[in-house]
C-alpha atoms as a PDB file:
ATOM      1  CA  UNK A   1     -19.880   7.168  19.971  1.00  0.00           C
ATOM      2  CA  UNK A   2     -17.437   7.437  17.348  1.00  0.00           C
ATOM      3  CA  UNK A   3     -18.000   5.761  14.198  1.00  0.00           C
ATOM      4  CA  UNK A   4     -15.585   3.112  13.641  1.00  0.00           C
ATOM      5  CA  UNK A   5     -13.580   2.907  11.061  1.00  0.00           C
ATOM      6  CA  UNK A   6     -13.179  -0.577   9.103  1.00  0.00           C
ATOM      7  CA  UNK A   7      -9.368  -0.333   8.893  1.00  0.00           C
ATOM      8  CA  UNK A   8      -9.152  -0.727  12.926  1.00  0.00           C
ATOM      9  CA  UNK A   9     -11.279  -3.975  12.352  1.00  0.00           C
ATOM     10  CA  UNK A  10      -9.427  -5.141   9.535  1.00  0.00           C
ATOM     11  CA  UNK A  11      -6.158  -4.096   8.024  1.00  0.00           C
ATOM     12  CA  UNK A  12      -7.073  -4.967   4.550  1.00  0.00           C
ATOM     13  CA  UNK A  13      -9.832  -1.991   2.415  1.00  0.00           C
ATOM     14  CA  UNK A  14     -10.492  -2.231  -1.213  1.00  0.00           C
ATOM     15  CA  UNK A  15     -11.235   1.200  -3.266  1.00  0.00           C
ATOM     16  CA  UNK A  16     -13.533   0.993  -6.520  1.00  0.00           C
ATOM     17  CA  UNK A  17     -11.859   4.386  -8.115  1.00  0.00           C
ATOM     18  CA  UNK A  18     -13.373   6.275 -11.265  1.00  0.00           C
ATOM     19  CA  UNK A  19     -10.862   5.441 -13.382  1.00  0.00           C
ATOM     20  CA  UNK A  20     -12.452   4.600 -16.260  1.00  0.00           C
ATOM     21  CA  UNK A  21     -10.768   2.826 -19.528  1.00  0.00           C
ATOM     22  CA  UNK A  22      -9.404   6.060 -21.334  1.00  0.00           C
ATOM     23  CA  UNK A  23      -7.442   6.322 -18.422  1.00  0.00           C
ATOM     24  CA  UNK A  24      -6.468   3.070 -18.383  1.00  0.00           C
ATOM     25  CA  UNK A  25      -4.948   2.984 -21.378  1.00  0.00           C
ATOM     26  CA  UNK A  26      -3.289   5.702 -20.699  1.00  0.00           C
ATOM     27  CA  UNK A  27      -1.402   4.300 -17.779  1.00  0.00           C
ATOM     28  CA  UNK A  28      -0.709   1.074 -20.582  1.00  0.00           C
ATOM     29  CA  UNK A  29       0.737   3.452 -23.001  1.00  0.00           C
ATOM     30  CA  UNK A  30       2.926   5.117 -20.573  1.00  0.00           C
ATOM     31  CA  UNK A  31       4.113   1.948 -19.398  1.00  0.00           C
ATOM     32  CA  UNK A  32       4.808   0.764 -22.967  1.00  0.00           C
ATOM     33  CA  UNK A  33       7.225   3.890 -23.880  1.00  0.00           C
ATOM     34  CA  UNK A  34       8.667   3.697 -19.966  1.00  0.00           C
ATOM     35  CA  UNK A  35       9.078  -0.076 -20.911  1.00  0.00           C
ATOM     36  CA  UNK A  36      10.907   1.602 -24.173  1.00  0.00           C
ATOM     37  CA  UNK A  37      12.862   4.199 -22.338  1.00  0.00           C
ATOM     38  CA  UNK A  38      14.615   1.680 -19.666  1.00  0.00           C
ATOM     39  CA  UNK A  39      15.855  -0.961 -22.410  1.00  0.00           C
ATOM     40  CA  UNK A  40      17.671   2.186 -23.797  1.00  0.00           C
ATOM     41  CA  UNK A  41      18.961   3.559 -20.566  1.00  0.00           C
ATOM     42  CA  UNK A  42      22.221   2.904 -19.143  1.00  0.00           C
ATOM     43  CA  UNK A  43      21.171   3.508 -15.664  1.00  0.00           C
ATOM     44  CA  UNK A  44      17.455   2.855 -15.728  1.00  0.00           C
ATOM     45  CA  UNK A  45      15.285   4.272 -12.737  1.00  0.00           C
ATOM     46  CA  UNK A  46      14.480   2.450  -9.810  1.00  0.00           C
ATOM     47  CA  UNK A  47      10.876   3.217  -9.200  1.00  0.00           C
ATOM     48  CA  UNK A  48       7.808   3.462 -11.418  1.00  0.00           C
ATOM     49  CA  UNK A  49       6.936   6.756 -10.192  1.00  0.00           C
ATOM     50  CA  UNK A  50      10.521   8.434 -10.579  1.00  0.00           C
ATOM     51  CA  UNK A  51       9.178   8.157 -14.337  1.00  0.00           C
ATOM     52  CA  UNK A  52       6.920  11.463 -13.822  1.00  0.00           C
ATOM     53  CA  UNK A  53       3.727  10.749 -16.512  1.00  0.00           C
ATOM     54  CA  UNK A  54       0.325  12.412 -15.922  1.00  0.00           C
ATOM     55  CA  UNK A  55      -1.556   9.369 -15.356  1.00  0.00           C
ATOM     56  CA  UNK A  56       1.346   7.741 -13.117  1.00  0.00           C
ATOM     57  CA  UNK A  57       1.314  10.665 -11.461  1.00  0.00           C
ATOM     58  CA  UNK A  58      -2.609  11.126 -10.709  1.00  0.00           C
ATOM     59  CA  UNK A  59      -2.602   7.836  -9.883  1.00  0.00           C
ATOM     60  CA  UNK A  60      -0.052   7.864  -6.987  1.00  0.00           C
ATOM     61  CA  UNK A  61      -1.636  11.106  -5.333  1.00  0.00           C
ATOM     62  CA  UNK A  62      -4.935   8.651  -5.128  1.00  0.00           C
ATOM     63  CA  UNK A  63      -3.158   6.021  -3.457  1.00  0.00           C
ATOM     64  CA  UNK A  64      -1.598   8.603  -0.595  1.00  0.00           C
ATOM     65  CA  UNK A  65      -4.560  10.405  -0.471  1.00  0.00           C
ATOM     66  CA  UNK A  66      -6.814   7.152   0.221  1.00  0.00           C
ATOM     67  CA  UNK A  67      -4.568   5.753   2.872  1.00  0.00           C
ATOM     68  CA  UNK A  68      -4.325   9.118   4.886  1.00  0.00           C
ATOM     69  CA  UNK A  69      -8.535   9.628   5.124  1.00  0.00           C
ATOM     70  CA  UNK A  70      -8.173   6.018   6.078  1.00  0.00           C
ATOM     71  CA  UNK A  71      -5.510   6.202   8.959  1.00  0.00           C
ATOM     72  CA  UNK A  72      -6.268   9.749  10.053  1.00  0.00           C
ATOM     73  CA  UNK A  73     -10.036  10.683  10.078  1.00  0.00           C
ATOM     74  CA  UNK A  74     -11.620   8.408  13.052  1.00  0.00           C
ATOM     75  CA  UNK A  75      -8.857   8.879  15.702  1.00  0.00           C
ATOM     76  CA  UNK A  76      -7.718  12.114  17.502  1.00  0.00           C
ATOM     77  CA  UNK A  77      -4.592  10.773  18.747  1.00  0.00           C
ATOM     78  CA  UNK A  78      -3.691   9.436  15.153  1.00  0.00           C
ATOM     79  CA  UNK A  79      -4.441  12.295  13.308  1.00  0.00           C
ATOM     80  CA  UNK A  80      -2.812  14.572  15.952  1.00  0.00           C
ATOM     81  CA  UNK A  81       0.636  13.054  14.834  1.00  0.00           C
ATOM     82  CA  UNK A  82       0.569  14.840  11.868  1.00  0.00           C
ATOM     83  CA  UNK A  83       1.072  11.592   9.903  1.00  0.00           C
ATOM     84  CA  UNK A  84       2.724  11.352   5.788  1.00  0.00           C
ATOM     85  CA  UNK A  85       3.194   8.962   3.658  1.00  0.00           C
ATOM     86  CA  UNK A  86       5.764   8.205   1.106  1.00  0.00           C
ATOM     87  CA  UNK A  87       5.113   5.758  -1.795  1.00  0.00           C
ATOM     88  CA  UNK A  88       8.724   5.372  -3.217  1.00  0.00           C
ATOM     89  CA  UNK A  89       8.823   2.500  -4.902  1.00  0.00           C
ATOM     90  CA  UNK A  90       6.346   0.928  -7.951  1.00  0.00           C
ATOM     91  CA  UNK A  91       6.344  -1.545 -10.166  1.00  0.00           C
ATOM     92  CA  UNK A  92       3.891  -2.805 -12.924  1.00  0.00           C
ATOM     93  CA  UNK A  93       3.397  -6.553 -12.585  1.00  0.00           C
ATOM     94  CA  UNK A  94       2.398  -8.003 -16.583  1.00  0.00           C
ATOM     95  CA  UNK A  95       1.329 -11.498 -16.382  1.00  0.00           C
ATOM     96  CA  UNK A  96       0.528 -13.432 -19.494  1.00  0.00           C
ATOM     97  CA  UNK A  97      -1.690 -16.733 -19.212  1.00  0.00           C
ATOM     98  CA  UNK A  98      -0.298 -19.257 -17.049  1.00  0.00           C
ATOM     99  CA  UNK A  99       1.735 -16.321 -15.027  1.00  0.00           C
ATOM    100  CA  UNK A 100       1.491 -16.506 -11.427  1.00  0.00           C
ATOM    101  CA  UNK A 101       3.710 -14.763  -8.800  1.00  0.00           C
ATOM    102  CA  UNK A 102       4.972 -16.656  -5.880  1.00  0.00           C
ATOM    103  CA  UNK A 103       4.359 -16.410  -1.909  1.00  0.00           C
ATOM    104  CA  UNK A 104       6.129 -13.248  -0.911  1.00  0.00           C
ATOM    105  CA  UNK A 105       6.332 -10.162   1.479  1.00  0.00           C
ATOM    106  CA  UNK A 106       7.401  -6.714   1.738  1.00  0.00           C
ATOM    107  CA  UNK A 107       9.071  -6.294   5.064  1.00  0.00           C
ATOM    108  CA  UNK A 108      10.606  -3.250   4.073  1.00  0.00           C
ATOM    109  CA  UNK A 109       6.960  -0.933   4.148  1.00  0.00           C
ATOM    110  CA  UNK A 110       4.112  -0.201   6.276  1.00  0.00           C
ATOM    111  CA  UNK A 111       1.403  -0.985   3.470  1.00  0.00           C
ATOM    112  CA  UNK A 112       1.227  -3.107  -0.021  1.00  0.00           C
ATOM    113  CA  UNK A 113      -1.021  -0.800  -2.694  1.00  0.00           C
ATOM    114  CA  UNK A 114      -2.311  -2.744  -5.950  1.00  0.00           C
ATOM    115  CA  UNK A 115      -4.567  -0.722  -8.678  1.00  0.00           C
ATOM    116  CA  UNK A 116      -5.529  -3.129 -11.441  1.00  0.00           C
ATOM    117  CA  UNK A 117      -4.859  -1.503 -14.536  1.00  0.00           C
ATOM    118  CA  UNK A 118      -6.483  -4.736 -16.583  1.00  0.00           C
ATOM    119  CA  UNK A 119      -8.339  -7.771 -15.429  1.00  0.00           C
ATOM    120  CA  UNK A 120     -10.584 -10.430 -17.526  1.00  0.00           C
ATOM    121  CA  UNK A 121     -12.485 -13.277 -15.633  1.00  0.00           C
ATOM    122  CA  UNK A 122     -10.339 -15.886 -13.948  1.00  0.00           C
ATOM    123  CA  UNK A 123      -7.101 -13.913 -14.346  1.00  0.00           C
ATOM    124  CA  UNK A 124      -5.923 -14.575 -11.097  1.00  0.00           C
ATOM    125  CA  UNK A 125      -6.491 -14.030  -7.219  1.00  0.00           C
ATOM    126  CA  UNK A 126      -5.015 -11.621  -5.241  1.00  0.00           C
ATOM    127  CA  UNK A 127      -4.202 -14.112  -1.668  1.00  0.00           C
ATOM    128  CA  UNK A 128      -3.336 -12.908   1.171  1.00  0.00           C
ATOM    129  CA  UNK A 129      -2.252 -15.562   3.981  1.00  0.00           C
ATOM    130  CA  UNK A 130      -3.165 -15.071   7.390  1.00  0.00           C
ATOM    131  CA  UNK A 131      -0.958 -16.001  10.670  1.00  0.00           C
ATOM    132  CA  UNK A 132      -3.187 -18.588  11.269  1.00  0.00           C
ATOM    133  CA  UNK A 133      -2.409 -20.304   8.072  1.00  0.00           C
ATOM    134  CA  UNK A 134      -6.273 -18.852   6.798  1.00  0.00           C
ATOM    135  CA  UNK A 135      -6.292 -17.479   3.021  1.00  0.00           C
ATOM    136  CA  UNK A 136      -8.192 -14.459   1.886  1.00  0.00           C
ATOM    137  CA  UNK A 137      -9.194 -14.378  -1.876  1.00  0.00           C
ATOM    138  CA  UNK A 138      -9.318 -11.027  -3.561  1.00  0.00           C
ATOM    139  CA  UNK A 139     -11.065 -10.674  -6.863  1.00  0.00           C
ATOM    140  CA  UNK A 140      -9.189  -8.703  -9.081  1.00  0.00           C
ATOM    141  CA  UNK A 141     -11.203  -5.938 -11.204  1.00  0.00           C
ATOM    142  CA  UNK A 142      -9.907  -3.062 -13.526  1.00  0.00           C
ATOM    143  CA  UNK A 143     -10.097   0.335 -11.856  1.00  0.00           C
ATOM    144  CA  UNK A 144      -9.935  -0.939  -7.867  1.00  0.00           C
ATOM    145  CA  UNK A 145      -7.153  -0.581  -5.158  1.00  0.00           C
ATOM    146  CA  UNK A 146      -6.419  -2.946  -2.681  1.00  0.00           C
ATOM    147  CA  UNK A 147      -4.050  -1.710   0.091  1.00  0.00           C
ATOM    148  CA  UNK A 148      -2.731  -4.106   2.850  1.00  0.00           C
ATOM    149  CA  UNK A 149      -0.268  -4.588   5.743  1.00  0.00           C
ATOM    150  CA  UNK A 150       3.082  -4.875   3.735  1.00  0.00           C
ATOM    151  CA  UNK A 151       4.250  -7.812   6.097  1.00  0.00           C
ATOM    152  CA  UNK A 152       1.390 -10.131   5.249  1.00  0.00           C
ATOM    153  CA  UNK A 153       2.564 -12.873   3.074  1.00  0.00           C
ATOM    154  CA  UNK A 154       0.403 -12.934  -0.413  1.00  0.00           C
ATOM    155  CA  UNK A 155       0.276 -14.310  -3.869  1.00  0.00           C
ATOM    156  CA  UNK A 156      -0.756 -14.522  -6.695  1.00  0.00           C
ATOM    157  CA  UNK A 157      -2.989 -16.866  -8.330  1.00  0.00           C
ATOM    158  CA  UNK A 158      -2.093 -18.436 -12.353  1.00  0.00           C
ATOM    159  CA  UNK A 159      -3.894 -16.751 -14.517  1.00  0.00           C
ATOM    160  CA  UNK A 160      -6.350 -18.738 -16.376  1.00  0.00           C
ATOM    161  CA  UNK A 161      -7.970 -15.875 -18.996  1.00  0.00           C
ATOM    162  CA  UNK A 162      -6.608 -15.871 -22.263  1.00  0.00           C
ATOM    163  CA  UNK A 163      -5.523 -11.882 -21.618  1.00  0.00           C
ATOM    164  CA  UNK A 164      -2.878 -10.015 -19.933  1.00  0.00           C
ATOM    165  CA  UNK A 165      -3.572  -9.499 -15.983  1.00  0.00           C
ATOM    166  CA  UNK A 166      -2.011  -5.999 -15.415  1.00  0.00           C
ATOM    167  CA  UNK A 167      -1.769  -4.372 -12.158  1.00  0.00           C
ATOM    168  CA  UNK A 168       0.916  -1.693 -10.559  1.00  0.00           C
ATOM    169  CA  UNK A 169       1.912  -1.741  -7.135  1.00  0.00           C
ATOM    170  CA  UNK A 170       3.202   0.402  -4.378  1.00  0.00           C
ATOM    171  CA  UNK A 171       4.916  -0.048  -0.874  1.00  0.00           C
ATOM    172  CA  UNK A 172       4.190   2.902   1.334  1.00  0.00           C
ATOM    173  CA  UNK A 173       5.735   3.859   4.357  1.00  0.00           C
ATOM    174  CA  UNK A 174       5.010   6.124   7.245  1.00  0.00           C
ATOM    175  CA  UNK A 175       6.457   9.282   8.447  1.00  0.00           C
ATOM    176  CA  UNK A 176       5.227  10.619  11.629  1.00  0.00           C
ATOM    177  CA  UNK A 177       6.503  14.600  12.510  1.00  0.00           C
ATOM    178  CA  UNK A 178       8.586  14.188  15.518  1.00  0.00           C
ATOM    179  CA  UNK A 179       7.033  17.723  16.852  1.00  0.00           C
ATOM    180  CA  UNK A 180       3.836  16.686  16.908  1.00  0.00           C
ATOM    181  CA  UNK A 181       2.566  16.877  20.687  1.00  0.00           C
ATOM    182  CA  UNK A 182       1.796  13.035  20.898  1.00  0.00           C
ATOM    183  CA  UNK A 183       4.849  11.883  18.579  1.00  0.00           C
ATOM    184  CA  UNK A 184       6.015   8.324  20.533  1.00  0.00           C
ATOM    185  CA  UNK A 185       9.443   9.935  21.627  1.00  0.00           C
ATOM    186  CA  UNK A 186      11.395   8.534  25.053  1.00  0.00           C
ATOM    187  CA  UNK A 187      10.668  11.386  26.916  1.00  0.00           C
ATOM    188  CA  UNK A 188       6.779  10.552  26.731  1.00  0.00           C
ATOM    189  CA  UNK A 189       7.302   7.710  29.521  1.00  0.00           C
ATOM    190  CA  UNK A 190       9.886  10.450  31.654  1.00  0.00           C
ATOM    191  CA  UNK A 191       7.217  10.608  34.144  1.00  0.00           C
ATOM    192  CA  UNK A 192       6.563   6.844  34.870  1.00  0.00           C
ATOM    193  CA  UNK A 193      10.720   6.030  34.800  1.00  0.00           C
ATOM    194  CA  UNK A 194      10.858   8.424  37.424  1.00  0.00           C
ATOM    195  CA  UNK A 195       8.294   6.760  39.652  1.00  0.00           C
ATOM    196  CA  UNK A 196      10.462   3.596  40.165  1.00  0.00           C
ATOM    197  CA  UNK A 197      12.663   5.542  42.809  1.00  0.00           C
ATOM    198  CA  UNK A 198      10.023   7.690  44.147  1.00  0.00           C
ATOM    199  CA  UNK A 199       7.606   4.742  44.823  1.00  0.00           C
ATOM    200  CA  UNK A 200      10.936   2.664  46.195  1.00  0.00           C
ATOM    201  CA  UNK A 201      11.576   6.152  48.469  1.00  0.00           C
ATOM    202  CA  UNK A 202       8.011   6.255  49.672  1.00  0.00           C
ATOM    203  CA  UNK A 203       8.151   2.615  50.533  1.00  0.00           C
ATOM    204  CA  UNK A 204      11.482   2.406  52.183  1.00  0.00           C
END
């Protein structure tokens, strides 16, 4: 039997990377002189990672990387569709104590991605709302990702340290290669559309 992978029980994984604090501050002080760089631009960027920084940029390739082993390794029929993933838009969220963010969504992806850049006791939940009302808690701590289905509603919690709760995330969406032998094309169901004359013929 195949092992199972957790994402098919549960849509929501957390990664513990080994980014350690160097790097960390890194990603702070390349956030600091982007911060620096858009105040002075007349048409500022859109995206985090259209600002191309070695640590930005080390950090996104971990974030595709870890959702492809996890939506590609367990099933033939997924990995057979010769699946990417795009991660176009990112944004740093900075809260100071007292911050929260409100109940919100991203409708527009196929997965959320957070990496917490900087996180002190108490700094605020990561919650995640279920359909059935049901809220799921996730503790926030420096160095881990948390990925998620985009259009689950989430927020997050006021931050009670006396630090700044700093985290960048990510929507990612999904490309699947339209020549892949299993792609979900129209033509796949040819064969059954065809049956509702031929079993109407045999029947007449």
């Amino acid at each position: 039997m195949n092992k199972v992978n957790p994402l098919w029980l549960t849509p929501i994984w957390e990664v513990q990377t080994n980014f350690d604090d160097s790097f960390n501050q890194t990603l702070m002080d390349e956030m600091h002189s982007i911060g620096v760089n858009m105040a002075t631009e007349a048409q500022p960027k859109t995206s985090l990672w259209d600002y191309k920084t070695p640590a930005l940029g080390k950090l996104k390739q971990t974030i595709l990387e870890q959702v492809k082993s996890k939506l590609t390794n367990d099933l033939e029929e997924v990995s057979s569709l010769n699946l990417d993933f795009k991660a176009d838009m990112a944004w740093v969220n900075v809260k100071t104590p007292g911050e929260s963010i409100e109940l919100h969504g991203h409708p527009d992806a196929a997965f959320a991605a957070t990496y917490y850049v900087k996180t002190q006791a108490n700094c605020g939940n990561l919650v995640l709302r279920t359909q059935k009302g049901n809220e799921i808690a996730l503790l926030p701590v420096t160095g881990k990702l948390v990925f998620f289905p985009a259009y689950v509603l989430h927020y997050i919690e006021v931050n009670k340290s006396n630090d700044l709760r700093i985290s960048i995330s990510t929507d990612i969406t999904t490309v699947i290669d339209p020549n892949a032998p299993n792609a979900l094309v129209l033509k796949s169901w040819c064969n059954d559309m065809l049956k509702i004359k031929e079993y109407q013929c045999l029947n007449v």
